[in-house]
Protein backbone atom coordinates (compact mmCIF):
# COMPACT_ATOMS: atom_id res chain seq x y z
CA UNK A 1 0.00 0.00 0.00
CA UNK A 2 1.28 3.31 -1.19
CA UNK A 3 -0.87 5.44 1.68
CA UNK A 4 0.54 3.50 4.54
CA UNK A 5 4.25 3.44 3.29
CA UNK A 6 3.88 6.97 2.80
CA UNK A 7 2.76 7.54 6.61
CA UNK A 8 -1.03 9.14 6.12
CA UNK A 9 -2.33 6.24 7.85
CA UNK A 10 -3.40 4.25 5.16
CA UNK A 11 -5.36 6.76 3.11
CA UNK A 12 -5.47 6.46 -0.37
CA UNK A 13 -6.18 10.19 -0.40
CA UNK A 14 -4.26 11.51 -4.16
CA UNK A 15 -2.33 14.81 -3.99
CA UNK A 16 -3.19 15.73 -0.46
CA UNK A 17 -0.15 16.29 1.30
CA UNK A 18 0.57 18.28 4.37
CA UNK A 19 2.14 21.55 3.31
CA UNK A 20 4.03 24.47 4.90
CA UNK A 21 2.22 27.56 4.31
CA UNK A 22 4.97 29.37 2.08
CA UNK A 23 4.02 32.96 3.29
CA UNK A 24 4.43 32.00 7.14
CA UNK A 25 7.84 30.69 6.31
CA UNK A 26 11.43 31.88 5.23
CA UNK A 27 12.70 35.88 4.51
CA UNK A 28 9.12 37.22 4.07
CA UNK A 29 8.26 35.89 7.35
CA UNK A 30 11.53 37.27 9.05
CA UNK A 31 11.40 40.42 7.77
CA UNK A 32 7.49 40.54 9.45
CA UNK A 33 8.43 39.71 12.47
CA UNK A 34 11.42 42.24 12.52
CA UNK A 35 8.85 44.73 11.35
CA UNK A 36 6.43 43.91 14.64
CA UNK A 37 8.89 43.95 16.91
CA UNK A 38 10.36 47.70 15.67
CA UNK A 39 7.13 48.72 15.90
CA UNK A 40 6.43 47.48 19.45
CA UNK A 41 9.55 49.57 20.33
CA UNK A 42 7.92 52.51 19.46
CA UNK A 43 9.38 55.38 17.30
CA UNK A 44 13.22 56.05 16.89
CA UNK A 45 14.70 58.83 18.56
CA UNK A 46 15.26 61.98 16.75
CA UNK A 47 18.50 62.08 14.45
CA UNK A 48 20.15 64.66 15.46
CA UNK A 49 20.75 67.36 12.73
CA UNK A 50 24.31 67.30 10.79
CA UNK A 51 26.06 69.98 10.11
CA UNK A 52 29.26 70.86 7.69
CA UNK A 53 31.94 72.09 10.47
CA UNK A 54 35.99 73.37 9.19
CA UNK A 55 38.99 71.53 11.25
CA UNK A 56 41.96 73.05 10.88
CA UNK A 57 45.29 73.73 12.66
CA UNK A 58 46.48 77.30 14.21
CA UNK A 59 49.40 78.52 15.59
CA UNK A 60 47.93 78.71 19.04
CA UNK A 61 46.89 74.93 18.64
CA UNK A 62 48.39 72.71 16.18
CA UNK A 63 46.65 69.69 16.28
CA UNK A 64 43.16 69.90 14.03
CA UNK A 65 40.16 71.47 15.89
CA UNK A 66 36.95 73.01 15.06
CA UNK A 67 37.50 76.19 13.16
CA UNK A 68 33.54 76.88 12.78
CA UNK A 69 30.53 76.29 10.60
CA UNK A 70 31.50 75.99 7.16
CA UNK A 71 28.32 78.30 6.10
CA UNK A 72 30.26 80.58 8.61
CA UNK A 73 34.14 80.22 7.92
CA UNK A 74 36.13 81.85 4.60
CA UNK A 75 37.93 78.77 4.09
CA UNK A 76 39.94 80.54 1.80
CA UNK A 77 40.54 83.63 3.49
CA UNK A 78 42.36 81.70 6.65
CA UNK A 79 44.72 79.70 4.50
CA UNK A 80 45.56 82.50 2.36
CA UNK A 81 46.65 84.70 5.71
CA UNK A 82 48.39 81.80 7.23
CA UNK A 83 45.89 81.93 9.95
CA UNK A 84 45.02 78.45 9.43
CA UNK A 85 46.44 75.10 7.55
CA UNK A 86 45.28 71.63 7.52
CA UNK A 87 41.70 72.39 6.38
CA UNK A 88 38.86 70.06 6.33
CA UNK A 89 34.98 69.55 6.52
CA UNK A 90 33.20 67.23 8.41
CA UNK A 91 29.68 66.27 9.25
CA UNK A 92 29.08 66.93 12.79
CA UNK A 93 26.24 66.82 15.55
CA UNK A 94 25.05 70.63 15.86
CA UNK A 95 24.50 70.83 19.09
């Protein structure tokens, strides 16, 4: 008997098999749960707001330190007097 080698019990039942439901299982069903359990956390914090800042290096210091807001610094204008060398911009936390 094909049923009872198969392990149904016997039945002769034709193409009824027991079946994983394909959407409760695998990546779809991971990423669902992930997506419950961020939600039961409640909403992120706020990100805090970047901001382009110029490093640089001074006479007075000459290891790289904040300079100021690059909307607020002449780049250009502190090189060129040899107030300032080493200049870069970074994204920073405004506070």
């Amino acid at each position: 008997m094909a049923g009872a080698a198969a392990g149904d019990g016997g039945s002769r039942t034709r193409g009824r098999r027991l079946m994983g439901k394909g959407y409760a299982e695998g990546p779809a069903a991971e990423a669902a749960e992930e997506e419950r359990e961020r939600l039961a956390q409640g909403p992120p914090p706020p990100r805090a707001e970047l901001r382009k800042a110029v490093y640089g290096c001074t006479r007075e210091q000459p290891e790289p330190h904040l300079l100021g807001w690059d909307d607020e610094v002449d780049q250009d204008a502190l090189f060129d007097a040899g107030q300032a060398w080493g200049l870069s911009v970074r994204l920073v936390a405004a506070a």
